[in-house]
PDB file of N, CA and C in Angstrom:
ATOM      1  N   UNK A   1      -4.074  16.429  -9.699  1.00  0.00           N
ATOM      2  CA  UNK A   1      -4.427  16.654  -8.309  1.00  0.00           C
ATOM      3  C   UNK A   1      -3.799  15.552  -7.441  1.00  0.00           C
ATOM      4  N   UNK A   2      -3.525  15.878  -6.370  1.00  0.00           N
ATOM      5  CA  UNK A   2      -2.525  14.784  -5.030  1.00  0.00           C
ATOM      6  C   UNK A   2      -3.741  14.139  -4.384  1.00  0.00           C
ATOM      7  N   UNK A   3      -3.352  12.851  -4.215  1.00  0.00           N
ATOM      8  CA  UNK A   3      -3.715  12.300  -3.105  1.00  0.00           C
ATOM      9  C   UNK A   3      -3.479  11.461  -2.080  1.00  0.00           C
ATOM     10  N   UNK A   4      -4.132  11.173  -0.869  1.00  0.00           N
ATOM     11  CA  UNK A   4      -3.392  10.711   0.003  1.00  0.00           C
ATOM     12  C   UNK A   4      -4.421   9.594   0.594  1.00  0.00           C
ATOM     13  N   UNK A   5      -4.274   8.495   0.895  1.00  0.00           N
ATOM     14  CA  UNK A   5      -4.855   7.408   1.518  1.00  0.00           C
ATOM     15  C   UNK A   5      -4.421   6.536   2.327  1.00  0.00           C
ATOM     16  N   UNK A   6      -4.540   5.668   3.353  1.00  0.00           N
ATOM     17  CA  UNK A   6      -4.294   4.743   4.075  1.00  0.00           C
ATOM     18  C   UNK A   6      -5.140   3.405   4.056  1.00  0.00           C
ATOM     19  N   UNK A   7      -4.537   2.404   3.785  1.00  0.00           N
ATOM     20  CA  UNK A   7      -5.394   1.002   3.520  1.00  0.00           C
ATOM     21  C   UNK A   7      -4.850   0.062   5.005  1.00  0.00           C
ATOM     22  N   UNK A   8      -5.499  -0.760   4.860  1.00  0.00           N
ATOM     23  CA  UNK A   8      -5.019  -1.743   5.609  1.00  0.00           C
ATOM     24  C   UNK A   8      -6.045  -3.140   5.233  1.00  0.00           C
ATOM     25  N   UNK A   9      -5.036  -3.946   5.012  1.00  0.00           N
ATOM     26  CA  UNK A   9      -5.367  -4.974   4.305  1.00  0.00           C
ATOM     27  C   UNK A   9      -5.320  -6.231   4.925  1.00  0.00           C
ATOM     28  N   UNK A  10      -6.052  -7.136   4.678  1.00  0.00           N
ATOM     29  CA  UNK A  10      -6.786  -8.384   5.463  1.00  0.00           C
ATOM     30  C   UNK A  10      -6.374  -9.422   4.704  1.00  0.00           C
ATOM     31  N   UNK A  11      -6.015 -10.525   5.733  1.00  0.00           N
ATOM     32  CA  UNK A  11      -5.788 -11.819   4.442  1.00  0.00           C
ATOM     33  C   UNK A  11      -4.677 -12.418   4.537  1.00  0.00           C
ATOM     34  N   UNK A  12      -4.246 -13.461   3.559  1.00  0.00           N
ATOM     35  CA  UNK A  12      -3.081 -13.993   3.545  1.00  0.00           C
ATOM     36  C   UNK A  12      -1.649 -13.066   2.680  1.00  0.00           C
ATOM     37  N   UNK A  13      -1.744 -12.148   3.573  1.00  0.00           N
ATOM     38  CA  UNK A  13      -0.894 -10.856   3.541  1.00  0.00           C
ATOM     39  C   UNK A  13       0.688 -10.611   4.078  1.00  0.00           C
ATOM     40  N   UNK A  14       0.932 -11.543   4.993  1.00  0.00           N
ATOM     41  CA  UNK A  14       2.246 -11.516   5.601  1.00  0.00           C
ATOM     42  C   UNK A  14       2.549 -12.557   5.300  1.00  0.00           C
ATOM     43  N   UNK A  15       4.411 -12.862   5.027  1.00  0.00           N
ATOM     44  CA  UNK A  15       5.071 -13.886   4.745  1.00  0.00           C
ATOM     45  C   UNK A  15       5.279 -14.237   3.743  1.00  0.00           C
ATOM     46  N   UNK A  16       4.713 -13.162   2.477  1.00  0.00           N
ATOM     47  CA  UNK A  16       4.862 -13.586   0.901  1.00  0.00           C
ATOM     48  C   UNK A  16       5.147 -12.517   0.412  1.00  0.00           C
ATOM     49  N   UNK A  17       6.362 -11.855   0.907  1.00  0.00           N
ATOM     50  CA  UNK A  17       6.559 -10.705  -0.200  1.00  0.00           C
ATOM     51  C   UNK A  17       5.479  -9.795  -0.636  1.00  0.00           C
ATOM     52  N   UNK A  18       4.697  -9.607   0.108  1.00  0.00           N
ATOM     53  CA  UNK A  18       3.134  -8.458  -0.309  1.00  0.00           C
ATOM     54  C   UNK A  18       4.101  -7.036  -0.294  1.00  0.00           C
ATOM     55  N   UNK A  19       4.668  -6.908   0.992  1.00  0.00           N
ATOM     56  CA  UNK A  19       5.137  -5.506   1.234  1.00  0.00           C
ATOM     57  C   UNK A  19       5.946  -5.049   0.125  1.00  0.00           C
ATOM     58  N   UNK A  20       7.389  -5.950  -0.789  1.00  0.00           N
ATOM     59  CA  UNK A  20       8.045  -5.989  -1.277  1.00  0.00           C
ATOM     60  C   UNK A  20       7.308  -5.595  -2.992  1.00  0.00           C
ATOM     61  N   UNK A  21       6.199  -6.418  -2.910  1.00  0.00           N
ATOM     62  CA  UNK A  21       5.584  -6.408  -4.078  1.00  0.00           C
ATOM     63  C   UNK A  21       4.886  -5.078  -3.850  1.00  0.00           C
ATOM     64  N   UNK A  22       4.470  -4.218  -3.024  1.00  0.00           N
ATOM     65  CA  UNK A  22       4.025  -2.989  -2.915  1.00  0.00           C
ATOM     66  C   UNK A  22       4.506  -1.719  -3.279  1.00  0.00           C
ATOM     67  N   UNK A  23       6.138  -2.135  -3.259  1.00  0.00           N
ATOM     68  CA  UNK A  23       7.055  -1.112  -2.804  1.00  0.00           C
ATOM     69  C   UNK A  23       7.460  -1.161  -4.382  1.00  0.00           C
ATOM     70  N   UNK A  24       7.906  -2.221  -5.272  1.00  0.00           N
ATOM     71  CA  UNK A  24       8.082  -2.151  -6.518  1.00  0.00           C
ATOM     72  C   UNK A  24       6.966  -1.905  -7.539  1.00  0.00           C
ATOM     73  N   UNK A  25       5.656  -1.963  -7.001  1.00  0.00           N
ATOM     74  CA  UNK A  25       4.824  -1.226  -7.799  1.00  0.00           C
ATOM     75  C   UNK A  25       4.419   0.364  -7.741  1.00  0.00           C
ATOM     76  N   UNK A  26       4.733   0.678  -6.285  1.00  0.00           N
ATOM     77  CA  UNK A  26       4.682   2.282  -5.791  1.00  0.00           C
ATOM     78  C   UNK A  26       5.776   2.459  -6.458  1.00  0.00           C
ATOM     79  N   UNK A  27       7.044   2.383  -6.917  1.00  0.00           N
ATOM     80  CA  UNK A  27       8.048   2.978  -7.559  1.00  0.00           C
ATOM     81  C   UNK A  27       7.961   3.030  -8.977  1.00  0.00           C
ATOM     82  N   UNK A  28       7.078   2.095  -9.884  1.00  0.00           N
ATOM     83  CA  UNK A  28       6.972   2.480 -11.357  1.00  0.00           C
ATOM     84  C   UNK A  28       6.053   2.933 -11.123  1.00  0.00           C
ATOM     85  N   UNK A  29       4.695   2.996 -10.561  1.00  0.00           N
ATOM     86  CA  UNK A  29       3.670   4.665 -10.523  1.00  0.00           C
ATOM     87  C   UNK A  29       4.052   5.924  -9.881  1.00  0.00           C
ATOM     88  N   UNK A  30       5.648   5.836  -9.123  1.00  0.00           N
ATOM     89  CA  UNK A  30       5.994   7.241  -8.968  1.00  0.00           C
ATOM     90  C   UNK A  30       4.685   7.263  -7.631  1.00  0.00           C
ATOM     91  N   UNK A  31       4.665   6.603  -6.921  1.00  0.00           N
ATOM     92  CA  UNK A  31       4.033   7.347  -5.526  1.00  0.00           C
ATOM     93  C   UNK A  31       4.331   6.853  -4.340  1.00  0.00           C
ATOM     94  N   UNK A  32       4.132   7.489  -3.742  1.00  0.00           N
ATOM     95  CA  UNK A  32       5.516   7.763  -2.365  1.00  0.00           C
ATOM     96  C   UNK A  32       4.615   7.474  -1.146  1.00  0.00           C
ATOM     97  N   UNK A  33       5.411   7.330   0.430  1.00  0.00           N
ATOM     98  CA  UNK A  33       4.374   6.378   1.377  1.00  0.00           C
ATOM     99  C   UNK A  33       5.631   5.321   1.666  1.00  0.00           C
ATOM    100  N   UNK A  34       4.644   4.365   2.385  1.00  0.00           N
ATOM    101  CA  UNK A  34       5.630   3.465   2.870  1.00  0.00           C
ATOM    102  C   UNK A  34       4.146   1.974   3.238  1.00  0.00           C
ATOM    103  N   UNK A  35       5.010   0.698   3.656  1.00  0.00           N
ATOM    104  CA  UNK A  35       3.886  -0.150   4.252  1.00  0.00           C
ATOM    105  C   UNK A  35       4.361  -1.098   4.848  1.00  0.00           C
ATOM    106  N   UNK A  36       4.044  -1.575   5.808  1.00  0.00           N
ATOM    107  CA  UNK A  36       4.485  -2.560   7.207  1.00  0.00           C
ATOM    108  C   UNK A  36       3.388  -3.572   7.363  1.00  0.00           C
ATOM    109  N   UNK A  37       3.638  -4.424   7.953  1.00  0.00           N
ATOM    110  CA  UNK A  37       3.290  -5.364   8.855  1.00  0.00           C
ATOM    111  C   UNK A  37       2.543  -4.960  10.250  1.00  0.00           C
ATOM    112  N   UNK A  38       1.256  -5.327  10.350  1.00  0.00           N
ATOM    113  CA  UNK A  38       0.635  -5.238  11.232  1.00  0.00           C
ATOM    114  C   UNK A  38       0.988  -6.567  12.445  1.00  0.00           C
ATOM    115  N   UNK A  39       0.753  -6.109  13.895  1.00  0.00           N
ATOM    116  CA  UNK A  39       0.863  -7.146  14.717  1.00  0.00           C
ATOM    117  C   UNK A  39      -0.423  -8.180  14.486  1.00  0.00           C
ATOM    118  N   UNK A  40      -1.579  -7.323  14.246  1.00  0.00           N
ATOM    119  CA  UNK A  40      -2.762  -8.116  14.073  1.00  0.00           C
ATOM    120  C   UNK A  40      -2.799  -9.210  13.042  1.00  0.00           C
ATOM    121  N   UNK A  41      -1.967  -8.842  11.850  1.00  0.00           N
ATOM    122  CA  UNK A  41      -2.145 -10.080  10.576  1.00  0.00           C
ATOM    123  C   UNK A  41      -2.202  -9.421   9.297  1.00  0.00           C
ATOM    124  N   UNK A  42      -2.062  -8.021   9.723  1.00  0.00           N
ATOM    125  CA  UNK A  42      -2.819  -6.973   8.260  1.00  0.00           C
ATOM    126  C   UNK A  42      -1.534  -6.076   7.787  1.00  0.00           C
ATOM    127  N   UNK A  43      -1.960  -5.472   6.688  1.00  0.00           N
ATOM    128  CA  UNK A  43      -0.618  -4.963   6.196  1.00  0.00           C
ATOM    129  C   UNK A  43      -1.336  -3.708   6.358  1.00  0.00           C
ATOM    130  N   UNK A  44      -0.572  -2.393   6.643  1.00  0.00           N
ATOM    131  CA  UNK A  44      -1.113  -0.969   6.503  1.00  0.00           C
ATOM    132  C   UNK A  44      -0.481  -0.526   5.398  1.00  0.00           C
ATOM    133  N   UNK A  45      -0.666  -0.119   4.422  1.00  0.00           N
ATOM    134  CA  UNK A  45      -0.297   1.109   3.210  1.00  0.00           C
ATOM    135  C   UNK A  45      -0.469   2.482   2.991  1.00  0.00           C
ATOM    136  N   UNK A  46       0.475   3.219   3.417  1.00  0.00           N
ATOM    137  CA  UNK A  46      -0.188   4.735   2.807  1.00  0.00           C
ATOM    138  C   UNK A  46       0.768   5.013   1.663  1.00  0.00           C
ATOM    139  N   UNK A  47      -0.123   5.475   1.070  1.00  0.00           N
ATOM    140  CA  UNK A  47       0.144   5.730  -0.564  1.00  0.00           C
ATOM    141  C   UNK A  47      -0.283   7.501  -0.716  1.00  0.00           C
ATOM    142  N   UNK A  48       0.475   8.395  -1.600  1.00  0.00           N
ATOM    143  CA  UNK A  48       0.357   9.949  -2.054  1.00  0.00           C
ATOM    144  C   UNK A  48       1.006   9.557  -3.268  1.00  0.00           C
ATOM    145  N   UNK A  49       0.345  10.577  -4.064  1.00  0.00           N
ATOM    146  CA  UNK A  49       0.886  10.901  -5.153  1.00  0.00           C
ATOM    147  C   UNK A  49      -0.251  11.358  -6.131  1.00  0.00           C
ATOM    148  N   UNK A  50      -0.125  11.215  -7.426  1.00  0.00           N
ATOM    149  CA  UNK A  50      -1.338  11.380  -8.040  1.00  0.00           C
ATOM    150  C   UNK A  50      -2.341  11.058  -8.433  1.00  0.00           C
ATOM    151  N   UNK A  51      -3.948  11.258  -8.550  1.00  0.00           N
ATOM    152  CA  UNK A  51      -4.946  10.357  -8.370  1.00  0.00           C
ATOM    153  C   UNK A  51      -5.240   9.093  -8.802  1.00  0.00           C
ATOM    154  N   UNK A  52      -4.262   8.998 -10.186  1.00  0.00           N
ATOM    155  CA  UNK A  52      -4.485   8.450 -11.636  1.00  0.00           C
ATOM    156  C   UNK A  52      -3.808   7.067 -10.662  1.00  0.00           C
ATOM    157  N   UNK A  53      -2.018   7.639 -10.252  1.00  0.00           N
ATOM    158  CA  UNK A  53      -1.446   6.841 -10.070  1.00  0.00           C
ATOM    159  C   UNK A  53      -1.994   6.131  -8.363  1.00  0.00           C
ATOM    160  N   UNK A  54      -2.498   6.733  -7.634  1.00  0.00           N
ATOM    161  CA  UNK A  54      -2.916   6.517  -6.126  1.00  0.00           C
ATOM    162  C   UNK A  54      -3.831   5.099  -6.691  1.00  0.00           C
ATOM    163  N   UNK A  55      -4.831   5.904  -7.229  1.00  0.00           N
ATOM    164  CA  UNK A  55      -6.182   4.689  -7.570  1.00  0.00           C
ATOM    165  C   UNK A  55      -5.308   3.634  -8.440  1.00  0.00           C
ATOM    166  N   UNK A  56      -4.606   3.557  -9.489  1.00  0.00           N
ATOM    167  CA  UNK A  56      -3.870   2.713  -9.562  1.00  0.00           C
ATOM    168  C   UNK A  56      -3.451   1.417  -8.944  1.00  0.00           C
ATOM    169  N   UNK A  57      -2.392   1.982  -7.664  1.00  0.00           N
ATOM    170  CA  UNK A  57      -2.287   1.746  -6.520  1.00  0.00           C
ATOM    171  C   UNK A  57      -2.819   0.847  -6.086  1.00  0.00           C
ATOM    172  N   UNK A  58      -3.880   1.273  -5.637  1.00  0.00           N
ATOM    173  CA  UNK A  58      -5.254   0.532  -4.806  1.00  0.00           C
ATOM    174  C   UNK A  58      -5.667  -0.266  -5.293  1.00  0.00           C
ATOM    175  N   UNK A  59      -6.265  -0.510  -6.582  1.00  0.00           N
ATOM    176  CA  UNK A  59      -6.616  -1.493  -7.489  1.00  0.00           C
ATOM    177  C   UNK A  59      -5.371  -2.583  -6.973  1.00  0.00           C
ATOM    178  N   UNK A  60      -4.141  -2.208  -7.263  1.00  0.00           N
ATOM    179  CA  UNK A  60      -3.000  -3.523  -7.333  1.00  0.00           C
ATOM    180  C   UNK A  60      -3.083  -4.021  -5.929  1.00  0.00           C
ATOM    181  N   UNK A  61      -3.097  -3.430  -4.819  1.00  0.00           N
ATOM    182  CA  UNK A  61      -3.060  -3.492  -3.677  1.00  0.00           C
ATOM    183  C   UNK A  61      -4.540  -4.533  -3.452  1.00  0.00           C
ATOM    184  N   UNK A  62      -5.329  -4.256  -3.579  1.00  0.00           N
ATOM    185  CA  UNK A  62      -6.561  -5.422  -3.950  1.00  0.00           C
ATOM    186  C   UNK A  62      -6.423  -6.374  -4.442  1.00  0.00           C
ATOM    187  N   UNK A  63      -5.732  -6.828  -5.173  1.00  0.00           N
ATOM    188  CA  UNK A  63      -4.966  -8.031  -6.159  1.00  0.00           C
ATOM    189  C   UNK A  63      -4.099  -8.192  -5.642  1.00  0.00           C
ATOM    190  N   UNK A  64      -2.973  -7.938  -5.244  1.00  0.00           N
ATOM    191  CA  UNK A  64      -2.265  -8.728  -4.421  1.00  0.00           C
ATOM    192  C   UNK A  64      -1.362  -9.611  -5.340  1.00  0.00           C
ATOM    193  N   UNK A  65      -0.164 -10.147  -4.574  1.00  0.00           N
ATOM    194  CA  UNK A  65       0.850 -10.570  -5.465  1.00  0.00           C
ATOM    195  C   UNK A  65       0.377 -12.357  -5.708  1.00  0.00           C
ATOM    196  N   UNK A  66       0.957 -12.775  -6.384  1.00  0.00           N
ATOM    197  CA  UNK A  66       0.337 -14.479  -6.804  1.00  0.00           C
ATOM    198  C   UNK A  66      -0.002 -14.825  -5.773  1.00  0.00           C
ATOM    199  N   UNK A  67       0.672 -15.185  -4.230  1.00  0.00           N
ATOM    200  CA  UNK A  67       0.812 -15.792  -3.137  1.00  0.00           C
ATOM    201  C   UNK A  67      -0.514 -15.360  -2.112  1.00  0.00           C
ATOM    202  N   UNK A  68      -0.876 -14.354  -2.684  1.00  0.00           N
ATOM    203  CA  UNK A  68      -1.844 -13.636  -1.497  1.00  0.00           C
ATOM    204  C   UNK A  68      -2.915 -14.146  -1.697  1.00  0.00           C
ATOM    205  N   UNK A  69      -3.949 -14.243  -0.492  1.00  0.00           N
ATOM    206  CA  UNK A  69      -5.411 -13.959  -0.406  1.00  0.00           C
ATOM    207  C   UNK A  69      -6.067 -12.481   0.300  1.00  0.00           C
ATOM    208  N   UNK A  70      -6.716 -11.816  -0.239  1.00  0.00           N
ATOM    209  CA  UNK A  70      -6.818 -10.516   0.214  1.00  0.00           C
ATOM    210  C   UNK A  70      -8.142 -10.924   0.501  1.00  0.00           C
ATOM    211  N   UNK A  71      -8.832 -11.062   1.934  1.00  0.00           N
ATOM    212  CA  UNK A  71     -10.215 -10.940   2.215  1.00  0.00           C
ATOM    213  C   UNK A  71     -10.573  -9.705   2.473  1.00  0.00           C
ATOM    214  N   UNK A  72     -10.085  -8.187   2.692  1.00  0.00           N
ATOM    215  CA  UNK A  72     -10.764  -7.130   3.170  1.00  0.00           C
ATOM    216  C   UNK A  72      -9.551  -5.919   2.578  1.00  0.00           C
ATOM    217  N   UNK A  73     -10.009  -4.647   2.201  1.00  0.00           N
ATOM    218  CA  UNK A  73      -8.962  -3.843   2.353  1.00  0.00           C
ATOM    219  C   UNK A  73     -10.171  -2.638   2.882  1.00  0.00           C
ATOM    220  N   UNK A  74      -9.520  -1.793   3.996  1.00  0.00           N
ATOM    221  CA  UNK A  74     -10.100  -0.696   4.731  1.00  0.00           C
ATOM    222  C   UNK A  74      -9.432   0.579   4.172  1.00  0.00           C
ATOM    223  N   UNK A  75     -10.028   1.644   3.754  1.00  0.00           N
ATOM    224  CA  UNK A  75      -9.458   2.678   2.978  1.00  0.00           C
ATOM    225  C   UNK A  75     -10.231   4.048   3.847  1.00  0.00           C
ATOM    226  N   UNK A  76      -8.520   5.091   4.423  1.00  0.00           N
ATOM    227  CA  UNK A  76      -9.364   6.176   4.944  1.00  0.00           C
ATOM    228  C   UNK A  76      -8.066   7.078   3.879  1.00  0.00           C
ATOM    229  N   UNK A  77      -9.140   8.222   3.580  1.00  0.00           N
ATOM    230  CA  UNK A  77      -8.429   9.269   3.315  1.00  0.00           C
ATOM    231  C   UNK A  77      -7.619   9.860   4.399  1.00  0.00           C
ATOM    232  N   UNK A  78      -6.209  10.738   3.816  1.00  0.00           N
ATOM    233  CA  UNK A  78      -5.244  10.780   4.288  1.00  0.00           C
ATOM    234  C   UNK A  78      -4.934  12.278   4.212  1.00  0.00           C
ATOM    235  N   UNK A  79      -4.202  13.484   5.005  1.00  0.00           N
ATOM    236  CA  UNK A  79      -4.073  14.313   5.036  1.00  0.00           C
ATOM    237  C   UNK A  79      -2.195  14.595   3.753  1.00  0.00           C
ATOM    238  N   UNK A  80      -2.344  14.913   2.633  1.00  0.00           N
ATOM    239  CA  UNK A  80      -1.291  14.971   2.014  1.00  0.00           C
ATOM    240  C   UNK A  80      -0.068  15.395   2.473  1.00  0.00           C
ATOM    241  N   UNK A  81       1.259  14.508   2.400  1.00  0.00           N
ATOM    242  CA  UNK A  81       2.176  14.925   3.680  1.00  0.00           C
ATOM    243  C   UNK A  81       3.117  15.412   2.917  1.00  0.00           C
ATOM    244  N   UNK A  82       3.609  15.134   1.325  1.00  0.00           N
ATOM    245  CA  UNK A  82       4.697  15.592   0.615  1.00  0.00           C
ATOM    246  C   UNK A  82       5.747  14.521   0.869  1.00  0.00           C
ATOM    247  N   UNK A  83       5.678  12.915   1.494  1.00  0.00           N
ATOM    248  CA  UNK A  83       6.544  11.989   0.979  1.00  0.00           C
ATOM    249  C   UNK A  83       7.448  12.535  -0.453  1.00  0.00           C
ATOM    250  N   UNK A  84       8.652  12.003   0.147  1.00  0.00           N
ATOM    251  CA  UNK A  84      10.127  12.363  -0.465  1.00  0.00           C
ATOM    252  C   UNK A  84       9.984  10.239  -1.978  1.00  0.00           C
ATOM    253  N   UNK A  85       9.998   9.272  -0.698  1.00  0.00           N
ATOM    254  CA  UNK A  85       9.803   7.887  -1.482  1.00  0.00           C
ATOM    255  C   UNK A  85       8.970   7.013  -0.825  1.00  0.00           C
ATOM    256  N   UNK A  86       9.020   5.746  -1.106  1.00  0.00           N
ATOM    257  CA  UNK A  86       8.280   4.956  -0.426  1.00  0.00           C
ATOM    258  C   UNK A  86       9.120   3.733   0.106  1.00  0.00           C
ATOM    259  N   UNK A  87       9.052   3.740   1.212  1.00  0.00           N
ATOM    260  CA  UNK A  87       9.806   2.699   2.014  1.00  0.00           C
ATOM    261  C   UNK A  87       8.895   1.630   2.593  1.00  0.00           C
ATOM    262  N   UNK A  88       9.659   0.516   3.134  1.00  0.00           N
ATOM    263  CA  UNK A  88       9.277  -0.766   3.518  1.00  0.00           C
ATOM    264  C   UNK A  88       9.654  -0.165   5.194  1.00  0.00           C
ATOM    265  N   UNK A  89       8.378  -0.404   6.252  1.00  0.00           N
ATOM    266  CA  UNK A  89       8.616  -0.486   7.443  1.00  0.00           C
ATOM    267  C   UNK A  89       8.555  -1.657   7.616  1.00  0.00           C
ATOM    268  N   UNK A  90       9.785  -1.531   8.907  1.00  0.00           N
ATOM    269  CA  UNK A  90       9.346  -3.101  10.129  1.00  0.00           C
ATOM    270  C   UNK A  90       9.033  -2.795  11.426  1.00  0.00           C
ATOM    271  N   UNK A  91       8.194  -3.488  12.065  1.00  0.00           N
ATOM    272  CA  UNK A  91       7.882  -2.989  13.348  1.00  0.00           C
ATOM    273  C   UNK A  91       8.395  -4.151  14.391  1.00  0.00           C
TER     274      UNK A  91
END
């Protein structure tokens, strides 16, 4: 079964390769989306694909790469869009 979610994540999140480290773990679970830099301080993630691999996902995204402190992650379900890959935005 597909799924689709949006996080946005709190913390010492920008400036350490979080996004980078997002994007190479969405590509060995095969799930597609993209994630940027918030103006506020926060990173947004949307993640699709399959449940196994989504929740996956999320778990890593909570953990965070060595450098990070993750104080909060906000999780809304997401309307499934059929993402092609997962890219790195900049805003």
């Amino acid at each position: 079964m597909k799924k689709s979610i949006r996080l946005y994540i709190s913390g010492l999140v920008q400036g350490i390769s979080f996004r980078a480290f997002v994007k190479e773990n969405a590509e060995r679970y095969n799930v597609k989306g993209f994630c940027r830099n918030l103006e506020d301080g926060r990173v947004e993630v949307f993640l699709e694909g399959n449940n196994t691999e989504v929740d996956k996902m999320i778990e890593i995204c909570n953990q965070g790469p060595k450098h990070s402190k993750i104080t909060g992650v906000e999780e809304k379900e997401e309307r499934f869009q059929d993402m092609k890959n997962f890219k790195v935005l900049h805003i």
